[in-house]
N, C-alpha and C. Protein backbone atom coordinates (compact mmCIF):
# COMPACT_ATOMS: atom_id res chain seq x y z
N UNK A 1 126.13 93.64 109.91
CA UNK A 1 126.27 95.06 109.73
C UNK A 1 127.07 95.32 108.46
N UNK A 2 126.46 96.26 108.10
CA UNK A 2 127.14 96.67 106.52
C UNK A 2 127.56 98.28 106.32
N UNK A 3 128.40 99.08 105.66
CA UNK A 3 128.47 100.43 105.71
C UNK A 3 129.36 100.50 104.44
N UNK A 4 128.54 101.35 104.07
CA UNK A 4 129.67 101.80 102.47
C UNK A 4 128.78 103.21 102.60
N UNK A 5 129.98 104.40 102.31
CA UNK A 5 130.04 105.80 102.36
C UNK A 5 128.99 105.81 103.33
N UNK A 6 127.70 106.68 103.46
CA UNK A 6 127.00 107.05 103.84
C UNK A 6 126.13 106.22 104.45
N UNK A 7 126.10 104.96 103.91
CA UNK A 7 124.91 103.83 104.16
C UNK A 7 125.58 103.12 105.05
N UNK A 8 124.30 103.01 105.89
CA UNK A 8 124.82 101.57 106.66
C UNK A 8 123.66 100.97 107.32
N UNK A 9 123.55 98.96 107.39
CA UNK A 9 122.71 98.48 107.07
C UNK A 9 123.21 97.37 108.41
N UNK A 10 121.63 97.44 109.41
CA UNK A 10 121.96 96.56 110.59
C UNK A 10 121.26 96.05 110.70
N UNK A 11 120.99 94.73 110.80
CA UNK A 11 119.90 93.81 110.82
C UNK A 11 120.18 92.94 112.03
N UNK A 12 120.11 92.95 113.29
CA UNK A 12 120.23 91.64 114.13
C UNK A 12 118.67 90.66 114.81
N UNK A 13 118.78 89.77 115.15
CA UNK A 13 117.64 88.75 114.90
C UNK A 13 118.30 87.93 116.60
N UNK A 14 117.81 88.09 117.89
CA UNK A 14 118.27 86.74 118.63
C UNK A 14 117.15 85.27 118.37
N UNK A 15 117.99 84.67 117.95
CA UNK A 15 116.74 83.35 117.87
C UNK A 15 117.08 82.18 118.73
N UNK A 16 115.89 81.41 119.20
CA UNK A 16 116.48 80.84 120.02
C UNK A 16 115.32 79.63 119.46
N UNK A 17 115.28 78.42 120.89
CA UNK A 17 114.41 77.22 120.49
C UNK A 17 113.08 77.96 120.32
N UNK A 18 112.32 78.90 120.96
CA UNK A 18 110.79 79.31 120.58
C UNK A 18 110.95 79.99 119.61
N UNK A 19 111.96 81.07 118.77
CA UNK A 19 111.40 81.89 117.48
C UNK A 19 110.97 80.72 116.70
N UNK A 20 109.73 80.85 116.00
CA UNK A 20 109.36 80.04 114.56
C UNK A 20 110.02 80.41 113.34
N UNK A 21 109.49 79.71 113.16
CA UNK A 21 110.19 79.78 111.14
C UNK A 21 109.29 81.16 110.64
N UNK A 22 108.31 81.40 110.91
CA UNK A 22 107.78 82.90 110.32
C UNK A 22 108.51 84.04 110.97
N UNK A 23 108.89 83.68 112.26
CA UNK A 23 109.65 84.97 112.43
C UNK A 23 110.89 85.19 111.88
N UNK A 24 111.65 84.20 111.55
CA UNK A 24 112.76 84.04 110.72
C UNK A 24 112.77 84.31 109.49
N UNK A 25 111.35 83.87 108.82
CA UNK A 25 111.69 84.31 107.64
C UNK A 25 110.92 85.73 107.03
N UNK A 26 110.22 86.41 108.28
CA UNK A 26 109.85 87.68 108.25
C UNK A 26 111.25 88.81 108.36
N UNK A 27 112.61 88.13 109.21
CA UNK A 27 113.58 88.82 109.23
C UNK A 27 114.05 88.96 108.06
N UNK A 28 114.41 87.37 106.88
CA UNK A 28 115.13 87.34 106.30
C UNK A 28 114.34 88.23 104.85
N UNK A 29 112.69 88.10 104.86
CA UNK A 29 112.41 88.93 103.81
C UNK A 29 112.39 90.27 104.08
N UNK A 30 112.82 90.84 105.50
CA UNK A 30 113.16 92.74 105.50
C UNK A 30 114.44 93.12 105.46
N UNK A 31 115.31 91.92 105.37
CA UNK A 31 116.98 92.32 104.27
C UNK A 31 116.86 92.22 103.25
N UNK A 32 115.71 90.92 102.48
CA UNK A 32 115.63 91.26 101.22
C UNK A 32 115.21 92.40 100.62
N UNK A 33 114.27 92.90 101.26
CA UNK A 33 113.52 93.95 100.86
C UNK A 33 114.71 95.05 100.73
N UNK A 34 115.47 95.47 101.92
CA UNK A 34 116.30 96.37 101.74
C UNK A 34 117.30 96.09 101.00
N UNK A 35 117.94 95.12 100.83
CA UNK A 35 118.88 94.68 99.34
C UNK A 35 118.54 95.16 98.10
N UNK A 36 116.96 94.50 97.90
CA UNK A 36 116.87 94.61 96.36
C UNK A 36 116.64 96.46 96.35
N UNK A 37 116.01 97.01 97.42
CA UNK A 37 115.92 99.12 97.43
C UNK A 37 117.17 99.38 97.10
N UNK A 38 118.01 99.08 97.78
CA UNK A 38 119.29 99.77 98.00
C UNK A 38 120.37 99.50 97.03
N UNK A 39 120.18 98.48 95.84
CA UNK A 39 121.28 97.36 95.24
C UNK A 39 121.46 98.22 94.13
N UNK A 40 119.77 99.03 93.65
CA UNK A 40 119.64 99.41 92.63
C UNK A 40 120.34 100.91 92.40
N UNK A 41 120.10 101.69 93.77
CA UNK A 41 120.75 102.70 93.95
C UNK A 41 122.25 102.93 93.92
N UNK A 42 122.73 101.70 94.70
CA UNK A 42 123.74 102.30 94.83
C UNK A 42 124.83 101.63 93.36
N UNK A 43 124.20 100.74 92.25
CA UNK A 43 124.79 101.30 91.25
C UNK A 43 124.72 102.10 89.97
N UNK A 44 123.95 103.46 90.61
CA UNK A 44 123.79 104.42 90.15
C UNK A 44 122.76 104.61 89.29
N UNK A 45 121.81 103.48 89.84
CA UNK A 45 120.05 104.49 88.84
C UNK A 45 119.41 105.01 89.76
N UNK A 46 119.18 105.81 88.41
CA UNK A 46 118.25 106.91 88.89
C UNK A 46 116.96 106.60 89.29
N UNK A 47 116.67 105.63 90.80
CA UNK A 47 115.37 105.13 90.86
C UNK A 47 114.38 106.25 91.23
N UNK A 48 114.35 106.94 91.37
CA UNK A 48 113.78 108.05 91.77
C UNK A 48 112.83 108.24 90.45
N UNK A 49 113.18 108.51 89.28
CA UNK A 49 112.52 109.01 87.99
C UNK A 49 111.73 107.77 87.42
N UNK A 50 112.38 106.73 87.56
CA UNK A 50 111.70 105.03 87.08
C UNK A 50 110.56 105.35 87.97
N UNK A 51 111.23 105.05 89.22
CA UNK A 51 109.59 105.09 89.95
C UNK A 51 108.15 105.99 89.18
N UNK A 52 108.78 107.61 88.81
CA UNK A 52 107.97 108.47 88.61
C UNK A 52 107.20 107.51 87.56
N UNK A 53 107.94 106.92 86.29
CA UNK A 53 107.33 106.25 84.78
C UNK A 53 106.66 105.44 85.33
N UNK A 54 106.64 104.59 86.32
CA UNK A 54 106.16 103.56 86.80
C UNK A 54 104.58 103.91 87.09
N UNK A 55 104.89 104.80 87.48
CA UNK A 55 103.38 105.22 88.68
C UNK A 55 102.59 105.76 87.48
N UNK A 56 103.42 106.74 86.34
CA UNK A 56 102.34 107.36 84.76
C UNK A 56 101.71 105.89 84.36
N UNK A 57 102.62 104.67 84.23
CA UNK A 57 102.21 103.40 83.57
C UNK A 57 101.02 103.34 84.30
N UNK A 58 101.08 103.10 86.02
CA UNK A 58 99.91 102.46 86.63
C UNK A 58 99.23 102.99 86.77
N UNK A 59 98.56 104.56 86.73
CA UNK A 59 97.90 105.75 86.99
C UNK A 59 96.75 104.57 86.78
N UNK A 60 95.63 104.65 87.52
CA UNK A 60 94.15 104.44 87.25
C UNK A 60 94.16 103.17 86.67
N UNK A 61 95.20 102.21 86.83
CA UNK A 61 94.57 100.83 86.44
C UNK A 61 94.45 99.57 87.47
N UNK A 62 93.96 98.78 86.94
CA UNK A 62 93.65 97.95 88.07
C UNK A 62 94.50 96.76 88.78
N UNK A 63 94.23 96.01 89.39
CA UNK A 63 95.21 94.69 89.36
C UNK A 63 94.73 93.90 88.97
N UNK A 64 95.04 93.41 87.80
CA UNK A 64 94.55 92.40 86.59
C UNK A 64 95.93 91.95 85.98
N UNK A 65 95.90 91.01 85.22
CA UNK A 65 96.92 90.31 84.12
C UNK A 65 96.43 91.27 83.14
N UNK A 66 95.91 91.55 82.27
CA UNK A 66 95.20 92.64 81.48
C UNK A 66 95.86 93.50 81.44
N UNK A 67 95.88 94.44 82.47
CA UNK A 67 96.53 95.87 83.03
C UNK A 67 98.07 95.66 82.85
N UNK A 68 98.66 94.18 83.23
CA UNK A 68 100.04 94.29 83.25
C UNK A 68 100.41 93.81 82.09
N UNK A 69 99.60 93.30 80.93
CA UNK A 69 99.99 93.08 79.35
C UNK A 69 99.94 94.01 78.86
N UNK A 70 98.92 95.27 79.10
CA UNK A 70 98.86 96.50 78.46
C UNK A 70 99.89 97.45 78.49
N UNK A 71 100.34 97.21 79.82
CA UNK A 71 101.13 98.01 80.13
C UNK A 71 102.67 97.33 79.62
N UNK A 72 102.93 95.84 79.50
CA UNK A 72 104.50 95.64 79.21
C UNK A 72 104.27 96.00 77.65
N UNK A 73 103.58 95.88 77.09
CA UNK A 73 103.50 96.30 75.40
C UNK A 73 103.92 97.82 75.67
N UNK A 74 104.33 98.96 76.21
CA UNK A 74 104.55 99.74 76.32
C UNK A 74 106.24 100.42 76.57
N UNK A 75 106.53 98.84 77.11
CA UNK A 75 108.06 98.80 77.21
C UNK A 75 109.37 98.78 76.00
N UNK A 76 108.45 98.47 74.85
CA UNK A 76 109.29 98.61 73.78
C UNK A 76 109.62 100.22 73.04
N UNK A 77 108.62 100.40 73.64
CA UNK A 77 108.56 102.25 72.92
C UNK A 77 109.75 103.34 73.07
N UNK A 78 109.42 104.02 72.67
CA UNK A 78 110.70 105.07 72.72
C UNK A 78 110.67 105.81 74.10
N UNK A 79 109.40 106.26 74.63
CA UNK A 79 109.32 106.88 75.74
C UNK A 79 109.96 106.10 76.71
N UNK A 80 109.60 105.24 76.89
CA UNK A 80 110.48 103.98 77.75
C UNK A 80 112.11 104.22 77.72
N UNK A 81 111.97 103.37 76.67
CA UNK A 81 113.68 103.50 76.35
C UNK A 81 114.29 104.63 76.80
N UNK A 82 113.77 106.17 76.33
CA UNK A 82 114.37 107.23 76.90
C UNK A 82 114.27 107.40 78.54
N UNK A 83 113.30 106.89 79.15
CA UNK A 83 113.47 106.99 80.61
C UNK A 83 114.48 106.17 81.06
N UNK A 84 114.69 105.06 80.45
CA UNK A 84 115.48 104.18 80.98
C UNK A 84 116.82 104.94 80.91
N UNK A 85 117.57 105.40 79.92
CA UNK A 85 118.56 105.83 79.16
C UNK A 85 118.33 106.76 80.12
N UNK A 86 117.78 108.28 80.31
CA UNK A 86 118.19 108.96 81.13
C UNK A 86 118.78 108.45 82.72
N UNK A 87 117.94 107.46 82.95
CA UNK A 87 117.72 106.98 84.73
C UNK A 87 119.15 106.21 85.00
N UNK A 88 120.15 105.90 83.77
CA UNK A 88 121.36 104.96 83.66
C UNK A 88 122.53 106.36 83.41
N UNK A 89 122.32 107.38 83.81
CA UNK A 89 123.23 108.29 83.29
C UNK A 89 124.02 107.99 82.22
N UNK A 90 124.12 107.41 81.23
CA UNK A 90 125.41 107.11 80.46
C UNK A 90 125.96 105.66 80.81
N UNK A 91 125.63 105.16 82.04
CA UNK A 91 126.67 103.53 81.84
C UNK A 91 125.38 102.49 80.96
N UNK A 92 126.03 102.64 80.20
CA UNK A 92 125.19 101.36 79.21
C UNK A 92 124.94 100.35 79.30
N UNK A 93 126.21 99.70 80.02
CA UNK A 93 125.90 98.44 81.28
C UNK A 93 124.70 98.17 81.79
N UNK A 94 124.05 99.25 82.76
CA UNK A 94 123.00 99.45 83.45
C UNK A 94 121.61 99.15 82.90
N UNK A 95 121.63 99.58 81.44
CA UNK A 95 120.49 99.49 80.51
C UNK A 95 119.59 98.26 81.25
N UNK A 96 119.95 96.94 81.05
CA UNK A 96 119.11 95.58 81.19
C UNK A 96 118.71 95.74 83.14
N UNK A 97 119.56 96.35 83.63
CA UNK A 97 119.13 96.18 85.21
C UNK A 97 118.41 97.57 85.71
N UNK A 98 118.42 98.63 84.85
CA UNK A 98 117.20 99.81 85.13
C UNK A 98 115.80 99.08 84.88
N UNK A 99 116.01 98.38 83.03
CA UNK A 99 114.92 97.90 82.80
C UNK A 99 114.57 96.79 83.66
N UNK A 100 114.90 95.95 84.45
CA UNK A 100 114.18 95.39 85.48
C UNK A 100 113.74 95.75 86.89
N UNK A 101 114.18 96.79 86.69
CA UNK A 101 114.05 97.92 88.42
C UNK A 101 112.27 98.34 87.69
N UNK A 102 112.26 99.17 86.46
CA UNK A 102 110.84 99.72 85.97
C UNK A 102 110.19 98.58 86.15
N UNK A 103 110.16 97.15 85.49
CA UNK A 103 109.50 95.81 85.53
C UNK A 103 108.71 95.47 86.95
N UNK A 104 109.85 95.51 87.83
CA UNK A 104 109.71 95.38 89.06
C UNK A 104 108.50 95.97 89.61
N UNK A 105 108.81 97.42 89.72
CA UNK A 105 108.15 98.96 90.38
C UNK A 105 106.84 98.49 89.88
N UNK A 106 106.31 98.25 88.28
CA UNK A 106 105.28 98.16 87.25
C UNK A 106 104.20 97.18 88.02
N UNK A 107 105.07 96.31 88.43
CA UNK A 107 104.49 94.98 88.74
C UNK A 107 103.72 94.96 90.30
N UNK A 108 104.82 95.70 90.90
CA UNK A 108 104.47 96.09 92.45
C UNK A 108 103.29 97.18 92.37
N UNK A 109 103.37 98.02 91.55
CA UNK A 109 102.50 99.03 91.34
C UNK A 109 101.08 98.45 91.40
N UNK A 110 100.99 97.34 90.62
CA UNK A 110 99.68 96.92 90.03
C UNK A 110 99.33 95.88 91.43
N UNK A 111 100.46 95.43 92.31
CA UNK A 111 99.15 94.91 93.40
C UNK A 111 100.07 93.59 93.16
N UNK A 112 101.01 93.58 92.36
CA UNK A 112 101.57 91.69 92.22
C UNK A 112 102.87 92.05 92.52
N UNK A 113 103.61 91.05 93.32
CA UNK A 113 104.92 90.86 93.87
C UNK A 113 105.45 89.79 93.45
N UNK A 114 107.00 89.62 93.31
CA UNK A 114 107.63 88.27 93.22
C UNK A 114 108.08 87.43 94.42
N UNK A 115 108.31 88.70 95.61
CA UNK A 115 108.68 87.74 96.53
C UNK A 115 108.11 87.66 97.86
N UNK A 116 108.14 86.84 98.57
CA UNK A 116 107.99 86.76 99.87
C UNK A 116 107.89 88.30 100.57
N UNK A 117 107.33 89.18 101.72
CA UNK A 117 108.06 90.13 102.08
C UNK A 117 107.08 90.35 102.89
N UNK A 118 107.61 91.28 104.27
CA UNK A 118 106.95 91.61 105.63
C UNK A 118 105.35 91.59 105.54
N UNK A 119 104.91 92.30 104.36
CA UNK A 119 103.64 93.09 104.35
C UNK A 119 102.57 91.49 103.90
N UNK A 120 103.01 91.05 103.10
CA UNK A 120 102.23 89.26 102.86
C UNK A 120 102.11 88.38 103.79
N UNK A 121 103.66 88.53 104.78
CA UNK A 121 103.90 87.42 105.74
C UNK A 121 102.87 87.71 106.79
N UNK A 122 103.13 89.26 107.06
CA UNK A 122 101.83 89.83 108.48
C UNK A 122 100.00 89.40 107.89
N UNK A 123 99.88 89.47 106.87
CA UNK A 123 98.81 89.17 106.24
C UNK A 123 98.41 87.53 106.79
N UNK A 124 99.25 86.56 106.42
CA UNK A 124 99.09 84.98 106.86
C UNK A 124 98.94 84.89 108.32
N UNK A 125 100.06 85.87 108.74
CA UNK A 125 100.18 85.05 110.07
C UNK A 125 99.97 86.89 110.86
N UNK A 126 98.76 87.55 111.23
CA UNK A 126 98.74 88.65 111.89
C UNK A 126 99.45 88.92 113.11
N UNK A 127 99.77 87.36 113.52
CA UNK A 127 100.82 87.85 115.32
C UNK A 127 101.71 88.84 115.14
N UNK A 128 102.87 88.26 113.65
CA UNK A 128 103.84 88.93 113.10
C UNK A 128 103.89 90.75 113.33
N UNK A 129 104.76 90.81 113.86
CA UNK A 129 104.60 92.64 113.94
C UNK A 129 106.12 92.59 113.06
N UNK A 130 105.67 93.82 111.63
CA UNK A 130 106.80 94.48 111.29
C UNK A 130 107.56 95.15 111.84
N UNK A 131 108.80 94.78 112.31
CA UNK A 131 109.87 95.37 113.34
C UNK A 131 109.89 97.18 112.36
N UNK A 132 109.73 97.87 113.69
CA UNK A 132 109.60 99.30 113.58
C UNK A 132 111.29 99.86 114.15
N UNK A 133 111.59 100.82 113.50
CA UNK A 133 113.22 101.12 113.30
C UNK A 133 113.01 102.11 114.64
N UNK A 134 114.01 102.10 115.43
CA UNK A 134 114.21 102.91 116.70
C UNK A 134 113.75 104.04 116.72
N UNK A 135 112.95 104.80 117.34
CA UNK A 135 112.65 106.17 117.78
C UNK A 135 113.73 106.37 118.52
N UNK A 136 113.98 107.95 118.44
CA UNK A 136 114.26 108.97 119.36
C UNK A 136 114.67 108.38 120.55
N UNK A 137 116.26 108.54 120.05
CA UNK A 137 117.20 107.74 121.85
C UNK A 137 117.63 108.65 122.26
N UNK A 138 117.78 107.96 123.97
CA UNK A 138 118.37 109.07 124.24
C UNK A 138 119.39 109.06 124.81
N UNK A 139 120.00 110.35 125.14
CA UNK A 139 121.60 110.91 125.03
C UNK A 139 122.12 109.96 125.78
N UNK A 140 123.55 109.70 126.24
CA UNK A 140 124.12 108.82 127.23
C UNK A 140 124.55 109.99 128.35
């Protein structure tokens, strides 16, 4: 369990001699997943607007190597740069880790991932059910 201001992040898993290794590591790639969402936010980019550049980059293209050369030749430009620069409010720091949040989004956009994660794992192995977050409890 994790909590800073507003956020807070609970992940529990009982495993015993029958969980497999896919269910384990279906747990451990839906903390990753929420790490790398949440890591970016909470030091202060503006993922919200990247995303938006992300999605103008991928508008109508395909999933190809092609599509994602066309599109990183695009990363040097000024339009870029200025999204980035706005999405970092001012910490300059941030610059190199916005620009890998857009990289990221660009990449995911087009259909290619770097890592492991729920939606691939259920794909291999269909038993796998993506753990669904609590509905509507009720009162004590």
């Amino acid at each position: 369990m994790a909590k800073y201001n507003t956020w807070v992040s609970i992940k529990k898993m009982s495993i015993n001699e029958k969980t497999t290794p896919q269910e384990i590591v279906m747990h451990l790639s839906s903390i990753r997943q929420n790490i790398d969402r949440k890591a970016f936010e909470l030091l202060g980019i503006d993922t919200k607007s990247l995303d938006e550049v992300a999605s103008t980059f991928t508008a109508g293209k395909r999933k190809s190597y092609g599509a994602l050369g066309e599109i990183l030749d695009t990363f040097g430009k000024a339009d870029t740069k200025s999204a980035i620069e706005k999405a970092i409010n001012g910490k300059e720091e941030l610059k190199a880790i916005a620009g890998i949040y857009l990289f990221r989004t660009v990449v995911k956009n087009l259909g290619f991932d770097f890592d492991v994660n729920p939606e691939i794992l259920q794909k291999a192995y269909p038993e796998l059910k993506i753990p669904k977050p609590p509905g509507r409890q009720k009162k004590a």
